[in-house]
C-alpha atoms as a PDB file:
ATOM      1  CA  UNK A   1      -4.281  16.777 -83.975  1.00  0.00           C
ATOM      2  CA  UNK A   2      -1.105  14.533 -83.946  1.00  0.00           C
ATOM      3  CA  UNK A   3      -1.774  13.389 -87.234  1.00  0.00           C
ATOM      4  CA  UNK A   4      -1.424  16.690 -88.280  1.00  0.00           C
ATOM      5  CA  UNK A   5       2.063  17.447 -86.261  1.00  0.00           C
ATOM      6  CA  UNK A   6       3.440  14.061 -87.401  1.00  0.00           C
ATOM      7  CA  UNK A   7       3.862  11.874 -90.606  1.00  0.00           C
ATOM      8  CA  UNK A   8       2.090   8.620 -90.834  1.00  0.00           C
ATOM      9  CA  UNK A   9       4.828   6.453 -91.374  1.00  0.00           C
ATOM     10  CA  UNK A  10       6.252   7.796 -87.785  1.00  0.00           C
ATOM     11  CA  UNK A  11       3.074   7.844 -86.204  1.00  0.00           C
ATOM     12  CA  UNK A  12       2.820   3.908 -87.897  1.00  0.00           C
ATOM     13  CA  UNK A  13       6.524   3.222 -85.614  1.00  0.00           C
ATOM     14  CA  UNK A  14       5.600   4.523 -82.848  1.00  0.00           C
ATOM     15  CA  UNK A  15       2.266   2.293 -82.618  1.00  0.00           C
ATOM     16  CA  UNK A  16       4.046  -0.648 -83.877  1.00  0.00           C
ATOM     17  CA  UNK A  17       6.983  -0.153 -81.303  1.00  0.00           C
ATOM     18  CA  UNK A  18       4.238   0.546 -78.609  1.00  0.00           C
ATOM     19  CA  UNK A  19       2.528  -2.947 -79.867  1.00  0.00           C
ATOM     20  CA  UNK A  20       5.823  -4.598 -79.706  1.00  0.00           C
ATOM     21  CA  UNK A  21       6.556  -3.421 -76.391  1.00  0.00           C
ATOM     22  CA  UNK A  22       2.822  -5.022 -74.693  1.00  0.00           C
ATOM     23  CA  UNK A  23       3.864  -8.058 -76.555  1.00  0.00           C
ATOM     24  CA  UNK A  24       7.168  -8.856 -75.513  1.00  0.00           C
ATOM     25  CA  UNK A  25       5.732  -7.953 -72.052  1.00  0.00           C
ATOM     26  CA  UNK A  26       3.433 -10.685 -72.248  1.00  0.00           C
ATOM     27  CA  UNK A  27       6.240 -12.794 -73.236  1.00  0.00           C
ATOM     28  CA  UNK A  28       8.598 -12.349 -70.995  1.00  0.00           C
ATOM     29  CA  UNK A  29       7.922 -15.419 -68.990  1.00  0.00           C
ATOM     30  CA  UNK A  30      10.133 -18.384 -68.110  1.00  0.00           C
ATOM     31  CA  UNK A  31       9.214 -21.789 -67.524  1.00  0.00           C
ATOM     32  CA  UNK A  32      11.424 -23.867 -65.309  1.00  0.00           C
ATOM     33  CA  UNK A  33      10.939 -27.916 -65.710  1.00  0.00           C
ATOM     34  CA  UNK A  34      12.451 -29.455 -62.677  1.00  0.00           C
ATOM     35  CA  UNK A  35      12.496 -33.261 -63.008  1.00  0.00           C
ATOM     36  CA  UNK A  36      11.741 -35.664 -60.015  1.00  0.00           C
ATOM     37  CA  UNK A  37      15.531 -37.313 -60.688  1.00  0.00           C
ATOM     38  CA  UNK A  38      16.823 -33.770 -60.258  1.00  0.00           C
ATOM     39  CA  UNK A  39      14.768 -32.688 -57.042  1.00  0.00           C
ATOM     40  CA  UNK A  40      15.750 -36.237 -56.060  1.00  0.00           C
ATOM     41  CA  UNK A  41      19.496 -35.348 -56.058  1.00  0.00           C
ATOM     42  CA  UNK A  42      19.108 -31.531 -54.069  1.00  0.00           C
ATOM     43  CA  UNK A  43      16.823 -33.719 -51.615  1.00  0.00           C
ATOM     44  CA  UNK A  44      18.917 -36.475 -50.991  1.00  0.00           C
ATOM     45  CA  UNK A  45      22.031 -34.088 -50.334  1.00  0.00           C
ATOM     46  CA  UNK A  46      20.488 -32.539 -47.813  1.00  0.00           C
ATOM     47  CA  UNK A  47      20.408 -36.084 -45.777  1.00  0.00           C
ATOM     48  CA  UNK A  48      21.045 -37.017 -43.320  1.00  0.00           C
ATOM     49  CA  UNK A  49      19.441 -34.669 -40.850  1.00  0.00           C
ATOM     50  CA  UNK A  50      19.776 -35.081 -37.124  1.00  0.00           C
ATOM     51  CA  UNK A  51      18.189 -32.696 -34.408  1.00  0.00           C
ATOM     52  CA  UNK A  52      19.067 -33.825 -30.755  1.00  0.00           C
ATOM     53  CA  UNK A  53      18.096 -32.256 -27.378  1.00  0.00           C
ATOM     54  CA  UNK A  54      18.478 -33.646 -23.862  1.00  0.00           C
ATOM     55  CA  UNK A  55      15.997 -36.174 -24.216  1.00  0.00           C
ATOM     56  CA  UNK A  56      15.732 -37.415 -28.103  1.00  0.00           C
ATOM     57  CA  UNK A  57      18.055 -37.684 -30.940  1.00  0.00           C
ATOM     58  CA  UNK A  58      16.051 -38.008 -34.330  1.00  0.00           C
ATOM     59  CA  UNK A  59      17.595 -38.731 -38.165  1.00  0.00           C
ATOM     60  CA  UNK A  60      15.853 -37.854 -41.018  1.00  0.00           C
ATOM     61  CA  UNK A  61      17.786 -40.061 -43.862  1.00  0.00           C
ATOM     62  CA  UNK A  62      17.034 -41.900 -47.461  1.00  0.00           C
ATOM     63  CA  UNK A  63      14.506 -38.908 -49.104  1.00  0.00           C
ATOM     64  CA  UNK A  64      12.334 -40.513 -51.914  1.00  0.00           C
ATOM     65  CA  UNK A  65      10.709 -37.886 -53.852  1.00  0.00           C
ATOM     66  CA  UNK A  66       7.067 -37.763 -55.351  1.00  0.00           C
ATOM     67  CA  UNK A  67       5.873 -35.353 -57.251  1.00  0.00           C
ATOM     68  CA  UNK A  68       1.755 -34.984 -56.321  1.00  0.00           C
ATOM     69  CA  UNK A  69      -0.186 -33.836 -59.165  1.00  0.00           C
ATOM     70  CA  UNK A  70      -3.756 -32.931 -57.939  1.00  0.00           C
ATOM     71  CA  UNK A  71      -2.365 -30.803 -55.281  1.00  0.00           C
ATOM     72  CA  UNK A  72       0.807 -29.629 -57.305  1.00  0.00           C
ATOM     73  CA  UNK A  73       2.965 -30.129 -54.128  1.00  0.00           C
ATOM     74  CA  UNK A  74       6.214 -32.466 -53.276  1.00  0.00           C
ATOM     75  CA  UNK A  75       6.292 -35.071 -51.225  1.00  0.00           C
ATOM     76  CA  UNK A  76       8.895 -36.940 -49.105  1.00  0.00           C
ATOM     77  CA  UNK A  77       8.692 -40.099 -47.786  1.00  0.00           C
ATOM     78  CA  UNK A  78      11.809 -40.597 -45.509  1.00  0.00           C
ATOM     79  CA  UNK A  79      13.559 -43.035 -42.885  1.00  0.00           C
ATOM     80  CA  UNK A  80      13.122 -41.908 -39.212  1.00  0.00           C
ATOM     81  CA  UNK A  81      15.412 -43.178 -36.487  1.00  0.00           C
ATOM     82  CA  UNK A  82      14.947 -42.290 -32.768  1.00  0.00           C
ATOM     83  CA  UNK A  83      17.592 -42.683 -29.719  1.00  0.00           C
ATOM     84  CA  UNK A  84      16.292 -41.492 -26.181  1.00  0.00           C
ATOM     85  CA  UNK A  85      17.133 -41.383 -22.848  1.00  0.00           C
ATOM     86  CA  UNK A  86      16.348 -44.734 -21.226  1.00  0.00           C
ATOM     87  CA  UNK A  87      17.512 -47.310 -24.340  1.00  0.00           C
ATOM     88  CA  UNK A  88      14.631 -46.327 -26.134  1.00  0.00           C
ATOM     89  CA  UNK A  89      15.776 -46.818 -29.616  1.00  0.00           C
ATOM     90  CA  UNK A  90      13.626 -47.117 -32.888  1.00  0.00           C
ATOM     91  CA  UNK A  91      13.202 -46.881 -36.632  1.00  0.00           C
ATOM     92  CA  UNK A  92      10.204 -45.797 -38.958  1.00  0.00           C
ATOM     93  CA  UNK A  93       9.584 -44.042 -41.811  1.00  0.00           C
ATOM     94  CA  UNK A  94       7.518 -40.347 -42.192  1.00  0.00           C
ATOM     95  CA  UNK A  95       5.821 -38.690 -45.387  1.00  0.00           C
ATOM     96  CA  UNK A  96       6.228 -35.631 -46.003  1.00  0.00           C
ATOM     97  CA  UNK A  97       4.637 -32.751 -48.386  1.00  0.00           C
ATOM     98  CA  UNK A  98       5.433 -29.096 -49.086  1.00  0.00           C
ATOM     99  CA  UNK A  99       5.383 -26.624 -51.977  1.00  0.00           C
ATOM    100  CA  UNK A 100       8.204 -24.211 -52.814  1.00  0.00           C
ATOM    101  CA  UNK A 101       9.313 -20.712 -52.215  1.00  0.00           C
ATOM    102  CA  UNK A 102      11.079 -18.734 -54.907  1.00  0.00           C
ATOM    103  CA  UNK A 103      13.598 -15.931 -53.368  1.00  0.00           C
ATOM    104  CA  UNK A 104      13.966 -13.784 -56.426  1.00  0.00           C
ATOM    105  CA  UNK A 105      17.013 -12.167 -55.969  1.00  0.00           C
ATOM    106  CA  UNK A 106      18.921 -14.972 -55.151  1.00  0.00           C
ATOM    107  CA  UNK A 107      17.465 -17.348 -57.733  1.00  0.00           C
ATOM    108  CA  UNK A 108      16.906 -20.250 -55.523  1.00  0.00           C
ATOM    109  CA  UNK A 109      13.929 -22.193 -54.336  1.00  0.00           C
ATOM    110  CA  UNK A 110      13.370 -23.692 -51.133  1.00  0.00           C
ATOM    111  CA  UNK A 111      10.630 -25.910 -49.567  1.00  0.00           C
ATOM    112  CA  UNK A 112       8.121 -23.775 -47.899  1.00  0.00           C
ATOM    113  CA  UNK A 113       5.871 -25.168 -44.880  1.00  0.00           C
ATOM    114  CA  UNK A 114       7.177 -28.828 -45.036  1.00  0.00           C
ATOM    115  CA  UNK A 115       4.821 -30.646 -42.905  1.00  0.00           C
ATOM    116  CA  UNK A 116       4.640 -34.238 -41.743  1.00  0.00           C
ATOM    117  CA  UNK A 117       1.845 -35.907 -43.198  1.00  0.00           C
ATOM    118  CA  UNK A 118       2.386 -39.633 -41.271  1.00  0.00           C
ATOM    119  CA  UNK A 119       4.939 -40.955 -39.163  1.00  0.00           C
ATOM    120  CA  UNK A 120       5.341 -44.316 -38.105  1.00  0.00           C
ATOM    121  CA  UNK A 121       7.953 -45.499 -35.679  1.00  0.00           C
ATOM    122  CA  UNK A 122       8.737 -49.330 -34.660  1.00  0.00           C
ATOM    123  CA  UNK A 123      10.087 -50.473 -31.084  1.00  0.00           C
ATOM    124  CA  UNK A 124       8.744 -47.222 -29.715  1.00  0.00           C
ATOM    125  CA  UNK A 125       5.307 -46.839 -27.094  1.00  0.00           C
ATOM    126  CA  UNK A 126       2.756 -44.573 -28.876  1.00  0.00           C
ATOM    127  CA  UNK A 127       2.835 -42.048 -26.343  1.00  0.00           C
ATOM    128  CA  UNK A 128       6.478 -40.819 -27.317  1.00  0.00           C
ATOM    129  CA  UNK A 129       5.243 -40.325 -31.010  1.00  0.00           C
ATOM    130  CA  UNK A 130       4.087 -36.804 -30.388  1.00  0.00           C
ATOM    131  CA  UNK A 131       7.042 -35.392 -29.604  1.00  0.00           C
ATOM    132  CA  UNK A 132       9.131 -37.264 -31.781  1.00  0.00           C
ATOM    133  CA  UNK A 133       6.954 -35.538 -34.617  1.00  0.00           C
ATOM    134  CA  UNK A 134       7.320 -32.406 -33.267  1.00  0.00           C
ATOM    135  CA  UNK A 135      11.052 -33.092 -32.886  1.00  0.00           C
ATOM    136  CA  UNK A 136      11.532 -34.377 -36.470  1.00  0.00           C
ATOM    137  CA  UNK A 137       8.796 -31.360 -37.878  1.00  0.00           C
ATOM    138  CA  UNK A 138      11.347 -28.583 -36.166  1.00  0.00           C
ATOM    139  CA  UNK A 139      14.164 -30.603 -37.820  1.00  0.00           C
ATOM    140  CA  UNK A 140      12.870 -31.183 -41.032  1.00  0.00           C
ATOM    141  CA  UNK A 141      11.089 -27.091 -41.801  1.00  0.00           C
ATOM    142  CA  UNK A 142      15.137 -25.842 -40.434  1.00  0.00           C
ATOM    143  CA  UNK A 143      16.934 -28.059 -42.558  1.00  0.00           C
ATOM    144  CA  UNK A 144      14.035 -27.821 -45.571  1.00  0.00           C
ATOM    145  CA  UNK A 145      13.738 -23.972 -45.420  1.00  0.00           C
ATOM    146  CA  UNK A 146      17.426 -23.376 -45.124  1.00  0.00           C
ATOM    147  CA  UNK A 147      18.776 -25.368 -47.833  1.00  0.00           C
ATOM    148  CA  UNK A 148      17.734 -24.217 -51.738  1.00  0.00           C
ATOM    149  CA  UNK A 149      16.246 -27.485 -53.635  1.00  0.00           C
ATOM    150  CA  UNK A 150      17.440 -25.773 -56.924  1.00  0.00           C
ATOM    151  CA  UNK A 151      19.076 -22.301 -57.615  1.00  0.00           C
ATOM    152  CA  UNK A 152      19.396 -20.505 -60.869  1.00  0.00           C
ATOM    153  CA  UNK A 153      22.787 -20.653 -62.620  1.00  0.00           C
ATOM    154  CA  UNK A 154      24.495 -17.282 -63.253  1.00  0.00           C
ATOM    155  CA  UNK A 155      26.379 -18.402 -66.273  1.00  0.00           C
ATOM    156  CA  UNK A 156      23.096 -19.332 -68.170  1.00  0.00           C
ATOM    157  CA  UNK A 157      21.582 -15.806 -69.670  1.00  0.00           C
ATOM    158  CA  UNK A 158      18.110 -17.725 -69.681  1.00  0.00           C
ATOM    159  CA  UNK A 159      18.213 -18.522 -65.701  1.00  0.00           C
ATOM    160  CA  UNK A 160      19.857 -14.893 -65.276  1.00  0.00           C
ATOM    161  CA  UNK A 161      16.632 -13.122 -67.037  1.00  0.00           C
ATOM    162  CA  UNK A 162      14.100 -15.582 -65.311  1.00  0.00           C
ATOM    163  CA  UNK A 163      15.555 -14.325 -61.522  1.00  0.00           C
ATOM    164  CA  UNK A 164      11.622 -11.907 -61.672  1.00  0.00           C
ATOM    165  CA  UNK A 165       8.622 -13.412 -60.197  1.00  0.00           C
ATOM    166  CA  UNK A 166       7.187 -16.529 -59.055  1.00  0.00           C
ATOM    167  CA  UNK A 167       3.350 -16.666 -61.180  1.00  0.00           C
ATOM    168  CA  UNK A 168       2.499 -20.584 -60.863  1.00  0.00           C
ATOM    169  CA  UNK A 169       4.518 -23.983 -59.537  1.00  0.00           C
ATOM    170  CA  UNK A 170       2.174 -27.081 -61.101  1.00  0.00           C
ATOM    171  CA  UNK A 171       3.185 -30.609 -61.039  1.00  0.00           C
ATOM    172  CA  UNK A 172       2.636 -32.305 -64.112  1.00  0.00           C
ATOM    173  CA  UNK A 173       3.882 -35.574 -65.931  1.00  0.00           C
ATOM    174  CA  UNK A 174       6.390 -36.247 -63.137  1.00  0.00           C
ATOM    175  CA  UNK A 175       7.785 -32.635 -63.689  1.00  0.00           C
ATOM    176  CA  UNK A 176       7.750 -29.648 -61.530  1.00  0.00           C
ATOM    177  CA  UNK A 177       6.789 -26.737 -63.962  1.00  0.00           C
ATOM    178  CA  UNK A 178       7.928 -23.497 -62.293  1.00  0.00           C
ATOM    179  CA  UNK A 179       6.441 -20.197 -64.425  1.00  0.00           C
ATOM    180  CA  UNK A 180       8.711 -16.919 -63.805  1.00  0.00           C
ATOM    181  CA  UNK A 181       7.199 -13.793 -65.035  1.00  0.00           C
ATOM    182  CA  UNK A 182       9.461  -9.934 -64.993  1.00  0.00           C
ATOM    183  CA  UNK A 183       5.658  -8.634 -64.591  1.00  0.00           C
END
C-alpha cells in the first residue's frame, strides 16, 4: 500500500536512514583504557588517609596499584600505621581490592565496595587487629568512595559523548578497559 503512496527511491531513504540509525546505535559505544601508571597517580593522591577516634589513630599511606585480571577488579596493597592509647604503636601493610562505580552525570568513577583483603600489623597483640581493620575498612570505603579515581574531561568531545552508561569494566594487559554505551 505504501509502495503505492510513495516513490521507491524515497521509500529506498527512508529504509536506508532507518538502517543507519540501528547502526550508529550499535555504535555508539566508548571504550575508556585506564592504565595502571594513571590509576596509580589518582590513588596515590588520595594518600595519606588517617581516621582517628578516642582510642586508635590509623594511616593508610604508599598505594601500589594492581590491576587483577581473572576477577577484573583493582587492588591496593598499602602501608598501615597504628597509634593507640597506652604506647601501642605499630606498622604493617593491608591489600586491598574493589571494582568501580561510574556516576554518569558527573563523568567520574569511584571505587565501589573497597574491602580489605589482608592486613598485617607488626609490634601490635593480635587481639587489637580486629578493630584496627574495621577502623582502617571505615577509613579506607569514606576516603575510596568519596574521591573519583578518574573523571571525564569536559573539553574532550569524545569524554563529553561517553558521560551514558556503564556496560562492562574488564582488566586486561595491565589496562582497565571501561565500555560506555548511550543505550
Amino acid at each position: 500500500m505504501l509502495k503505492h503512496l510513495m516513490p521507491s527511491s524515497v521509500l529506498t531513504s527512508i529504509a536506508i536512514l532507518l538502517l543507519s540509525m540501528i547502526q550508529s546505535s550499535f555504535a555508539f559505544s566508548y571504550t575508556l583504557e585506564i592504565s595502571e601508571s594513571e590509576l596509580q597517580k589518582k590513588v596515590s593522591a588520595m594518600m595519606p588517609m588517617t581516621k582517628k577516634n578516642v582510642f586508635m589513630a590509623v594511616t593508610v599511606s604508599d598505594p601500589k596499584i594492581d590491576l587483577i585480571q581473572q576477577s577484573n577488579e583493582i587492588g591496593v596493597f598499602t602501608n598501615i600505621e597504628v597509634i593507640a592509647l597506652g604506647n601501642l604503636k605499630g606498622s604493617g601493610r593491608a591489600h586491598i581490592t574493589g571494582t568501580l562505580n561510574y556516576d554518569a552525570e558527573k563523568g567520574e568513577f569511584f571505587f565501589r565496595d573497597p574491602t580489605i583483603v589482608s592486613l598485617e600489623i607488626d609490634n601490635v597483640e593480635k587481639k587489637f587487629i580486629p578493630k584496627i581493620k574495621e577502623i582502617t575498612q571505615l577509613t579506607i570505603t569514606k576516603a575510596m568512595s568519596a574521591y573519583p579515581v578518574y573523571k571525564f574531561k569536559d573539553d574532550n568531545i569524545k569524554h563529553k559523548l561517553a558521560k551514558a552508561a556503564l556496560k562492562s569494566v574488564t582488566v586486561n594487559d595491565k589496562k582497565l578497559l571501561v565500555e560506555l554505551s548511550a543505550f
